[in-house]
Protein backbone atom coordinates (compact mmCIF):
# COMPACT_ATOMS: atom_id res chain seq x y z
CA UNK A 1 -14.60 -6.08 47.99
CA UNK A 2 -10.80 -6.71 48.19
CA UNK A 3 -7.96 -5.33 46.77
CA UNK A 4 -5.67 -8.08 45.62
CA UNK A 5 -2.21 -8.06 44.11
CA UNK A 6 -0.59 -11.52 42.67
CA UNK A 7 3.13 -11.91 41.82
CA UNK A 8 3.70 -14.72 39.57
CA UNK A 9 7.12 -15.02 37.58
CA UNK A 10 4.45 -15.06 33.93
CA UNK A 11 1.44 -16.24 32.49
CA UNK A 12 3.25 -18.71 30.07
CA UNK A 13 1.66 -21.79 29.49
CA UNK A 14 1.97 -24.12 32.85
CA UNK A 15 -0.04 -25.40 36.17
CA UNK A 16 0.92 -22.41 38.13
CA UNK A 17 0.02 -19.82 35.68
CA UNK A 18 -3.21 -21.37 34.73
CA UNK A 19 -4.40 -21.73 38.36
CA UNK A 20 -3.33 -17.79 39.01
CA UNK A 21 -5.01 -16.13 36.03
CA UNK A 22 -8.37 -18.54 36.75
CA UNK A 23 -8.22 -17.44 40.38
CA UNK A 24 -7.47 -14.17 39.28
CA UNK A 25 -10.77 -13.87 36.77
CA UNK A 26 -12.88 -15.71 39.50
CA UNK A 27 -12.28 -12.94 41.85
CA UNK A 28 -12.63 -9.62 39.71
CA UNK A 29 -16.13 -11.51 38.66
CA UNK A 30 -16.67 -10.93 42.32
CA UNK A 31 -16.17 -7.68 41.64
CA UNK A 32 -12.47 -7.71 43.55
CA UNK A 33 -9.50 -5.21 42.66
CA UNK A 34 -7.21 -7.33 41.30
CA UNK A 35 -3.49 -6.76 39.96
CA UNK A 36 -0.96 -9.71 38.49
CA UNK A 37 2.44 -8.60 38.04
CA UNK A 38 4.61 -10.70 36.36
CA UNK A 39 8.41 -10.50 36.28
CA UNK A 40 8.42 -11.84 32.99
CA UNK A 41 7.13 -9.28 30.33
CA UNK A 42 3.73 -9.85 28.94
CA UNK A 43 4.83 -10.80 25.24
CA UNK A 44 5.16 -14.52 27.27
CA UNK A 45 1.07 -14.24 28.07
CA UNK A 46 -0.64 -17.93 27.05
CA UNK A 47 -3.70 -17.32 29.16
CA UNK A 48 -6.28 -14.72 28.78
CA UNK A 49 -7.22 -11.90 31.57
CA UNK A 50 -10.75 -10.59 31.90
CA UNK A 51 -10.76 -6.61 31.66
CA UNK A 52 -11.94 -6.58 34.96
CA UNK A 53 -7.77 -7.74 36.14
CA UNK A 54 -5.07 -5.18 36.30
CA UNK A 55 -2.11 -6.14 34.90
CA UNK A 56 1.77 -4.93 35.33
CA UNK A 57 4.45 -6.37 33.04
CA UNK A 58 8.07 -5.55 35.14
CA UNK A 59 10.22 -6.89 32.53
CA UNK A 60 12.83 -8.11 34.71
CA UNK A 61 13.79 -12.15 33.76
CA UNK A 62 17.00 -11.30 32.26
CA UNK A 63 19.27 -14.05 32.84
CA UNK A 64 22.13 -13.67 35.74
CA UNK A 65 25.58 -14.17 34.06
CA UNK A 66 27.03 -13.99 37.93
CA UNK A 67 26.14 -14.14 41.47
CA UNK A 68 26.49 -10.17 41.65
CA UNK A 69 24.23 -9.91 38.37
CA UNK A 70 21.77 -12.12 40.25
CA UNK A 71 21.49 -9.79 43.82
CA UNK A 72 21.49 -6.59 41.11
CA UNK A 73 18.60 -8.39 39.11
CA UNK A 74 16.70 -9.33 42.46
CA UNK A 75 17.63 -6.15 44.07
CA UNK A 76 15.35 -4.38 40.94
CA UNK A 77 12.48 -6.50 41.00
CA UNK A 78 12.32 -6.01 45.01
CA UNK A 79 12.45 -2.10 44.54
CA UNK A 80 10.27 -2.00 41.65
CA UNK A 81 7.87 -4.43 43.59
CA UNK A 82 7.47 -2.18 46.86
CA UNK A 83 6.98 0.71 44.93
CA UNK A 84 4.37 -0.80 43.32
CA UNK A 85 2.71 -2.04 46.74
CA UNK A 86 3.33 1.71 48.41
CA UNK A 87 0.88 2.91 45.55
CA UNK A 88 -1.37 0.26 44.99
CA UNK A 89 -1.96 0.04 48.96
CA UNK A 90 -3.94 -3.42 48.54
CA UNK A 91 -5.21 -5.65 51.25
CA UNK A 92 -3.08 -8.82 50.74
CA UNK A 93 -0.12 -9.24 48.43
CA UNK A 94 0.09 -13.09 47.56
CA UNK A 95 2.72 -14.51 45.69
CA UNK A 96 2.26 -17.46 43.76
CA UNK A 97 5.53 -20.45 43.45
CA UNK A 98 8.88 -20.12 45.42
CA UNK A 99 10.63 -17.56 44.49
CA UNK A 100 7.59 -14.55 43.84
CA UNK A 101 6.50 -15.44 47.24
CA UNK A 102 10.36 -14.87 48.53
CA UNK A 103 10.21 -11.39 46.47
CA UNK A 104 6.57 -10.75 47.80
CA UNK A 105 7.97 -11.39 51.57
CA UNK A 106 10.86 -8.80 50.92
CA UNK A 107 9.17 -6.53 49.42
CA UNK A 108 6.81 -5.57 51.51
CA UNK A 109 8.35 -5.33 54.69
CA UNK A 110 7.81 -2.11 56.25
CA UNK A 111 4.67 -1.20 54.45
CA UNK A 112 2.50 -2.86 56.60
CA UNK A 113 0.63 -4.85 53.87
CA UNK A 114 0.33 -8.58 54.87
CA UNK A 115 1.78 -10.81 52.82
CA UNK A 116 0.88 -14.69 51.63
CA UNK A 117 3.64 -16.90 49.65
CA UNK A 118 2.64 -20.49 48.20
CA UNK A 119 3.97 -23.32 46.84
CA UNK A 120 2.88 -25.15 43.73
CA UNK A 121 5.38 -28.67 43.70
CA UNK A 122 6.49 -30.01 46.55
CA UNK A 123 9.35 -28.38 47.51
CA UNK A 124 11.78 -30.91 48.13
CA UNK A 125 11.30 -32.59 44.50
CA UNK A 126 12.73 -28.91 43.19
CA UNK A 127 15.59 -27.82 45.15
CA UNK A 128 16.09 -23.89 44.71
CA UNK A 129 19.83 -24.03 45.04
CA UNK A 130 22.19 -22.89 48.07
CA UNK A 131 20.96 -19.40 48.22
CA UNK A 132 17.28 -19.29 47.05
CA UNK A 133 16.87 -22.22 49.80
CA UNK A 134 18.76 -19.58 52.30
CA UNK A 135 16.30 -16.96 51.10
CA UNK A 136 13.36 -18.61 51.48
CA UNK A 137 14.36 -19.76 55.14
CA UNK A 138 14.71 -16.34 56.29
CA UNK A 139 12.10 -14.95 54.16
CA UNK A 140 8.65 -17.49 55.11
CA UNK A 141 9.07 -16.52 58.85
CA UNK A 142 8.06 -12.75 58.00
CA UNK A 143 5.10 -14.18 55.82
CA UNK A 144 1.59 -13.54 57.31
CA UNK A 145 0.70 -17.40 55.79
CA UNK A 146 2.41 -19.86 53.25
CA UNK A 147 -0.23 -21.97 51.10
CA UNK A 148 0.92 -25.69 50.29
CA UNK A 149 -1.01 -28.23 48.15
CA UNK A 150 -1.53 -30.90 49.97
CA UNK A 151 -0.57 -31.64 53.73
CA UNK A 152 3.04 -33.65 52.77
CA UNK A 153 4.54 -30.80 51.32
CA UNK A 154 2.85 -28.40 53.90
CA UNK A 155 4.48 -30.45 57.15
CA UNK A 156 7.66 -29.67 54.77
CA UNK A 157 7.36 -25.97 54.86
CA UNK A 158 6.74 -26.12 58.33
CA UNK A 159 9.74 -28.41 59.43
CA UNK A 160 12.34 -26.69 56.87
CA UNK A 161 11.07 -23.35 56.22
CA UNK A 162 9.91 -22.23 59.96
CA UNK A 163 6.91 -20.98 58.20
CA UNK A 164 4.63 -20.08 61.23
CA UNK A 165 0.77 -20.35 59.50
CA UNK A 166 0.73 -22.67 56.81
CA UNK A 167 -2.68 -23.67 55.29
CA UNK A 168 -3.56 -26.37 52.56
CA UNK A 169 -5.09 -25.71 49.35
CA UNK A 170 -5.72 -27.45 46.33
CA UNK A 171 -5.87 -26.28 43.10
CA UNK A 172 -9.38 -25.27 41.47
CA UNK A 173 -10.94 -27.50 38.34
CA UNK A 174 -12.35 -24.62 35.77
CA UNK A 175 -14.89 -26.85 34.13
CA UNK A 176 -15.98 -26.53 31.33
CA UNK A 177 -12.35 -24.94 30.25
CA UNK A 178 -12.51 -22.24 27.69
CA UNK A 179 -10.86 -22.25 24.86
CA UNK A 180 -8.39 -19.89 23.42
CA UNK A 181 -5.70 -19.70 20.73
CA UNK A 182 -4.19 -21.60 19.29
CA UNK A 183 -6.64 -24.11 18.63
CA UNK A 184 -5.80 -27.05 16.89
CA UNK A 185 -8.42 -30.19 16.31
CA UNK A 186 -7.34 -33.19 17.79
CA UNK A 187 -6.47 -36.27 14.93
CA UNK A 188 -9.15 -38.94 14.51
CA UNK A 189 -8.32 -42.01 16.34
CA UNK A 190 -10.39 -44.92 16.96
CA UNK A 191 -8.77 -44.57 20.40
CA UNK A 192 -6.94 -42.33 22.12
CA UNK A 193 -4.54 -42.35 24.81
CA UNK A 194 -3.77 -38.78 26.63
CA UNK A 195 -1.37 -37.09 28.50
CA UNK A 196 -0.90 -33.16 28.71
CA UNK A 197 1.78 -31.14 30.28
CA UNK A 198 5.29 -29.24 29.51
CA UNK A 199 7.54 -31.48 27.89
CA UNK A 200 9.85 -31.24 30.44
CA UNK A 201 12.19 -33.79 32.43
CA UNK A 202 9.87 -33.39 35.51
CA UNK A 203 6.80 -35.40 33.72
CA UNK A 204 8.85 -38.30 32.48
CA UNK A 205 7.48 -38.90 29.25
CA UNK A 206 10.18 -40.91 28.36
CA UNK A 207 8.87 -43.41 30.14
CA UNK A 208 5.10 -43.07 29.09
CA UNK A 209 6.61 -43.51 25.33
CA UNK A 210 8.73 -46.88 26.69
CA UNK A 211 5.21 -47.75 27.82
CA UNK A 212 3.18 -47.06 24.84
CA UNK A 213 5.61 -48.81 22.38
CA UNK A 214 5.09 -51.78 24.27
CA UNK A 215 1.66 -52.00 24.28
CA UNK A 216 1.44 -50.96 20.45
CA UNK A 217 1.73 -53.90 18.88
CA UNK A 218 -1.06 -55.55 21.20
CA UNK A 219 -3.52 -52.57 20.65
CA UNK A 220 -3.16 -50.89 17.19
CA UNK A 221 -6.69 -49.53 17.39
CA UNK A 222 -4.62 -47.00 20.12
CA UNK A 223 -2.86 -43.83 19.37
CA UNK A 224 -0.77 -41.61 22.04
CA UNK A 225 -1.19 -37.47 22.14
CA UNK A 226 1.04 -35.58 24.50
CA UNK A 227 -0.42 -32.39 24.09
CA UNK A 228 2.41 -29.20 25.38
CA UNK A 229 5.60 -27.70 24.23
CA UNK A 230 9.11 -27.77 26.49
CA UNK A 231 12.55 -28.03 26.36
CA UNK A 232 12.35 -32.17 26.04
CA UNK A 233 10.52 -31.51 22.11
CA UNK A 234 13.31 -32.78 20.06
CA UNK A 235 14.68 -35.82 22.42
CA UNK A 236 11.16 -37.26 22.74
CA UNK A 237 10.55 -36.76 19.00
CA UNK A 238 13.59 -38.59 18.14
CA UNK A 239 12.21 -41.35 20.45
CA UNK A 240 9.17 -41.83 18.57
CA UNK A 241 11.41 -42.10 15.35
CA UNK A 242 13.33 -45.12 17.07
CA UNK A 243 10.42 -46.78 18.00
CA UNK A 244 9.03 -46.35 14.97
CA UNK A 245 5.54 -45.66 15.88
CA UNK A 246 6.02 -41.59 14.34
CA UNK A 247 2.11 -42.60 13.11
CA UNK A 248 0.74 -43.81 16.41
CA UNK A 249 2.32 -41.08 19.01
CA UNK A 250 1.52 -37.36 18.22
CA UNK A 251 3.00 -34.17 19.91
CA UNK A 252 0.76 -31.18 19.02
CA UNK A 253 2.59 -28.72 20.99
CA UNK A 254 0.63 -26.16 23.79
CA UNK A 255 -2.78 -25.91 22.32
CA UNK A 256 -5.41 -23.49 24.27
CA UNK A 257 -8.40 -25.82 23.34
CA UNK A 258 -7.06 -28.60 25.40
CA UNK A 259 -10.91 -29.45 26.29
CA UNK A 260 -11.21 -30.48 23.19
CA UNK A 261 -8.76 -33.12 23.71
CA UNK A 262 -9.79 -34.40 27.15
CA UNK A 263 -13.48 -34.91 25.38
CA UNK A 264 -11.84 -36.95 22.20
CA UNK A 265 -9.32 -38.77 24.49
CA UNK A 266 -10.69 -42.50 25.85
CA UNK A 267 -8.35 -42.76 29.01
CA UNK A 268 -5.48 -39.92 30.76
CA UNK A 269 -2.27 -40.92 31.74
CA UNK A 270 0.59 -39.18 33.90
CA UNK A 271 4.13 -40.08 34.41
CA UNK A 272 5.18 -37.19 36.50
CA UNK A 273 8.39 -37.88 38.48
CA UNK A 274 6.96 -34.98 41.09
CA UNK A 275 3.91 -32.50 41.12
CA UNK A 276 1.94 -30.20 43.33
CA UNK A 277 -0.98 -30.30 42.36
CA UNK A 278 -1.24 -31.70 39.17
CA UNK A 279 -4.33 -29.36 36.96
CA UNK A 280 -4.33 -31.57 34.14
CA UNK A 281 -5.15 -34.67 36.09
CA UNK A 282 -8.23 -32.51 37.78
CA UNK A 283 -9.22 -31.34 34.57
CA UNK A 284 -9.25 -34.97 32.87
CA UNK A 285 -11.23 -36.53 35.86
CA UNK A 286 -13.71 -33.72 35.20
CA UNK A 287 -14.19 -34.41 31.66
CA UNK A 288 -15.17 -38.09 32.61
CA UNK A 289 -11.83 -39.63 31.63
CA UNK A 290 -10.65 -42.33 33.50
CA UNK A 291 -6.86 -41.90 34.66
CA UNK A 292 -3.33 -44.14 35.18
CA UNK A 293 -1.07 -42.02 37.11
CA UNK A 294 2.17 -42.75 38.49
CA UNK A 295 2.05 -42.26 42.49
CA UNK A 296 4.70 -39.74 42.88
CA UNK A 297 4.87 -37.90 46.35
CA UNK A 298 2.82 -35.63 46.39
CA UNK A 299 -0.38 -34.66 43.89
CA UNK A 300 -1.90 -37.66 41.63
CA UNK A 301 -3.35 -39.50 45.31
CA UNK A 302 -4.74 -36.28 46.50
CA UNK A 303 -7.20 -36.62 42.98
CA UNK A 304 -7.40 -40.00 41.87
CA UNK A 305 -9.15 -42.35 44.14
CA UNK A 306 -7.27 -45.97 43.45
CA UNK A 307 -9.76 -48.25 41.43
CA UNK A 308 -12.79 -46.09 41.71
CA UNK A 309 -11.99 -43.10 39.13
CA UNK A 310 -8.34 -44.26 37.95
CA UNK A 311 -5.35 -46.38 39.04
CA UNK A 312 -2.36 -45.09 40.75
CA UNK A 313 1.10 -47.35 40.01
CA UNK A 314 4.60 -47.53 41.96
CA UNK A 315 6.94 -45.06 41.62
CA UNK A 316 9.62 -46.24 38.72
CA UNK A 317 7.78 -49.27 38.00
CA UNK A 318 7.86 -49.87 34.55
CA UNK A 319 6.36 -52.73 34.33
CA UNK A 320 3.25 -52.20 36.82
CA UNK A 321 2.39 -48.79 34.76
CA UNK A 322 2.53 -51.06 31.12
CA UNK A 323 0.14 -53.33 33.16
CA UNK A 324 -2.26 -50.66 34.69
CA UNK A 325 -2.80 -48.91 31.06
CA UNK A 326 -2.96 -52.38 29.31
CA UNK A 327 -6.12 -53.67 32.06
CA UNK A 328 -8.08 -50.16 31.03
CA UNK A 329 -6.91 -50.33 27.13
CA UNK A 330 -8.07 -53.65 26.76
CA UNK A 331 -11.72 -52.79 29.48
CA UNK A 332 -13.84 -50.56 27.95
CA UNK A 333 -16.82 -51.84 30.20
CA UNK A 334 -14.12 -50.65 33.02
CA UNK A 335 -12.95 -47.29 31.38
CA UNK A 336 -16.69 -46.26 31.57
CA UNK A 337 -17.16 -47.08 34.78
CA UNK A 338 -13.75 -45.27 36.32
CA UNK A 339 -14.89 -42.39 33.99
CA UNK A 340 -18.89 -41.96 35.61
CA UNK A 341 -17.23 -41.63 38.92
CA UNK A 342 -14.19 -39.19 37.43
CA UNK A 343 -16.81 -36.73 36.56
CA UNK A 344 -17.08 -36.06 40.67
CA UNK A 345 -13.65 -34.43 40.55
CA UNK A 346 -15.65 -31.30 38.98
CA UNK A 347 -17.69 -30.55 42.24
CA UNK A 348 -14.69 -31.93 44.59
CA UNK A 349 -12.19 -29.29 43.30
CA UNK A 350 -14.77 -26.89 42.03
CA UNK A 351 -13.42 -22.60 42.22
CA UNK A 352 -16.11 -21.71 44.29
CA UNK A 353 -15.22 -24.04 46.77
CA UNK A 354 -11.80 -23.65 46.21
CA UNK A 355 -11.71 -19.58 46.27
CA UNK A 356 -13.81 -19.75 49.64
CA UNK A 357 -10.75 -21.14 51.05
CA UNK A 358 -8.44 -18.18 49.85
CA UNK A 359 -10.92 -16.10 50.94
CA UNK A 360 -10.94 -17.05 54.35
CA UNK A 361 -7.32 -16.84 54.93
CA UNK A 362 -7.36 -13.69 52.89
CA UNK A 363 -9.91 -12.38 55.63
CA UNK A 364 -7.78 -13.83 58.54
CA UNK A 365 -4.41 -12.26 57.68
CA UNK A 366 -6.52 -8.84 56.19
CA UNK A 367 -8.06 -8.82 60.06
CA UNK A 368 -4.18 -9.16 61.29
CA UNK A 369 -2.28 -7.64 59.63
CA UNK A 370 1.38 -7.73 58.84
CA UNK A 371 2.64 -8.20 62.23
């Protein structure tokens, strides 16, 4: 058994936060003492613990109206966070994204609990400004290990971090997904065209609705779901109202039955401008849908394999993307044979497999220590 505690900033609903409270229920299965602090506080929860996982709500997001309100903020959550180690005495602290693994690595120096960070985007496609970037420079040389996504963004950490043991990772498929509130039933369709993901600026749904609208007319059999909630809600909704297609594109919001959807859906797209390692993308393959994904640096070619479960398409290539959803819209014959082969992704990115990698490094830097 291991004694485990995970810093993430919540459990709100995105990649990150999915990945840590799966990986989190995986190992107190195993019968592992786990604890997931969050420096969020719990009323943002979208995903579900099992009893088995401890879990510590610090409060401590409040927004930085200066640079000295910022230092006082991140002075707290450091205190509050090696107090917290001091008693809880576990094996390995990890800390999951940027900044909680910064936090993690300053927190626990001196109390001779080894320390992982990890990165979940690629870290050049999300600049953490002047002095996070100084932070994290100074900060991944005292970690024990860093864990990147795929090998890209792990020669990054490497070259601009001076991170000294960085391992690669990928994310785990949880297949079948459970579902969870709130549940909402996906809208007949005779077809259905998905994407899923925070309506945010990163996944460039701007560009999947330029897309759709002009493929509509040519396929009116087709609707579009973009199932999450963000910040982009109301300037994507008013671009459905210009385009006029209000009956053909649908935005749900965050739904916690998003199986549901990937089993109703007939083909997955993603427009991401960056990922890590993208979840949803996993998740579809698993569920046997075939996938168009814009090739962005790093993520989408670690998962799809081009023309055997989905097609990947250039970077800001508007035209190629219209063209690579219009050849599977118009195939079914093709859809359903990208989508046999999808199915794979399942056992390729399956948690055991998966977890037996954290394990091992868990074991390696446990066996160290935090020198």
């Amino acid at each position: 058994m291991m004694r485990l505690v995970i810093l993430v900033h919540s459990l709100s609903s995105g990649g990150a936060e999915r990945v840590t409270s799966a990986l989190a229920n995986y190992w107190a299965r195993q019968g592992w003492s786990i604890t997931i602090v969050t420096i969020a506080g719990q009323e943002q929860d979208f995903y579900s613990l099992d009893a088995g996982v401890q879990r510590v709500a610090m409060g401590l997001d409040h927004p930085s109206a200066s640079v000295w309100h910022a230092l006082l903020h991140n002075f707290r959550r450091v205190r509050d966070l090696r107090a917290l180690i001091r008693r809880e005495q576990p094996d390995v602290v990890l800390g999951m994204m940027s900044t909680a693994s910064i936090l993690v690595a300053l927190a626990a120096r001196k109390t001779g609990v080894p320390v992982i960070g990890s990165e979940r985007v690629h870290p050049p496609a999300l600049p953490l400004g002047r002095v996070w970037e100084r932070m994290r420079r100074f900060a991944y040389p005292r970690l024990q290990a860093v864990v990147a996504q795929t090998e890209q963004s792990a020669q990054w950490i490497r070259d601009h971090a001076g991170a000294r043991n960085v391992q690669v990772i990928p994310n785990p498929v949880i297949y079948p997904l459970e579902s969870q509130e709130p549940r909402v039933t996906p809208p007949r369709a005779e077809r259905s065209l998905l994407a899923v993901g925070r309506l945010a600026p990163q996944k460039g749904y701007e560009r999947l609705l330029a897309a759709f609208s002009e493929l509509a007319p040519d396929f009116p059999e087709w609707q579009l779901h973009i199932v999450g909630d963000g910040v982009c809600r109301n300037e994507l909704e008013e671009r459905v109202l210009s385009f006029g297609l209000t009956d053909r594109i649908r935005l749900p919001g965050a739904v916690g039955n998003v199986a549901d959807w990937y089993r109703s859906a007939d083909l997955f797209v993603m427009t991401s401008r960056f990922e890590g390692f993208p979840n949803t993308l996993a998740e579809a393959l698993s569920y046997g849908l075939p996938a168009v994904s814009v090739d962005c640096d790093t993520g989408p070619r670690d998962i799809i394999r081009h023309e055997v479960d989905g097609i990947l398409v250039p970077r800001d290539d508007h035209r190629a993307l219209v063209d690579a959803l219009a050849c599977l819209m118009a195939d079914e014959g093709l859809r359903k044979q990208y989508g046999q082969r999808a199915t794979e992704a399942a056992q390729r990115f399956a948690p055991e497999r998966v977890a037996d990698m954290w394990e091992n490094l868990f074991r390696q830097v446990a066996a160290n220590g935090s020198k």
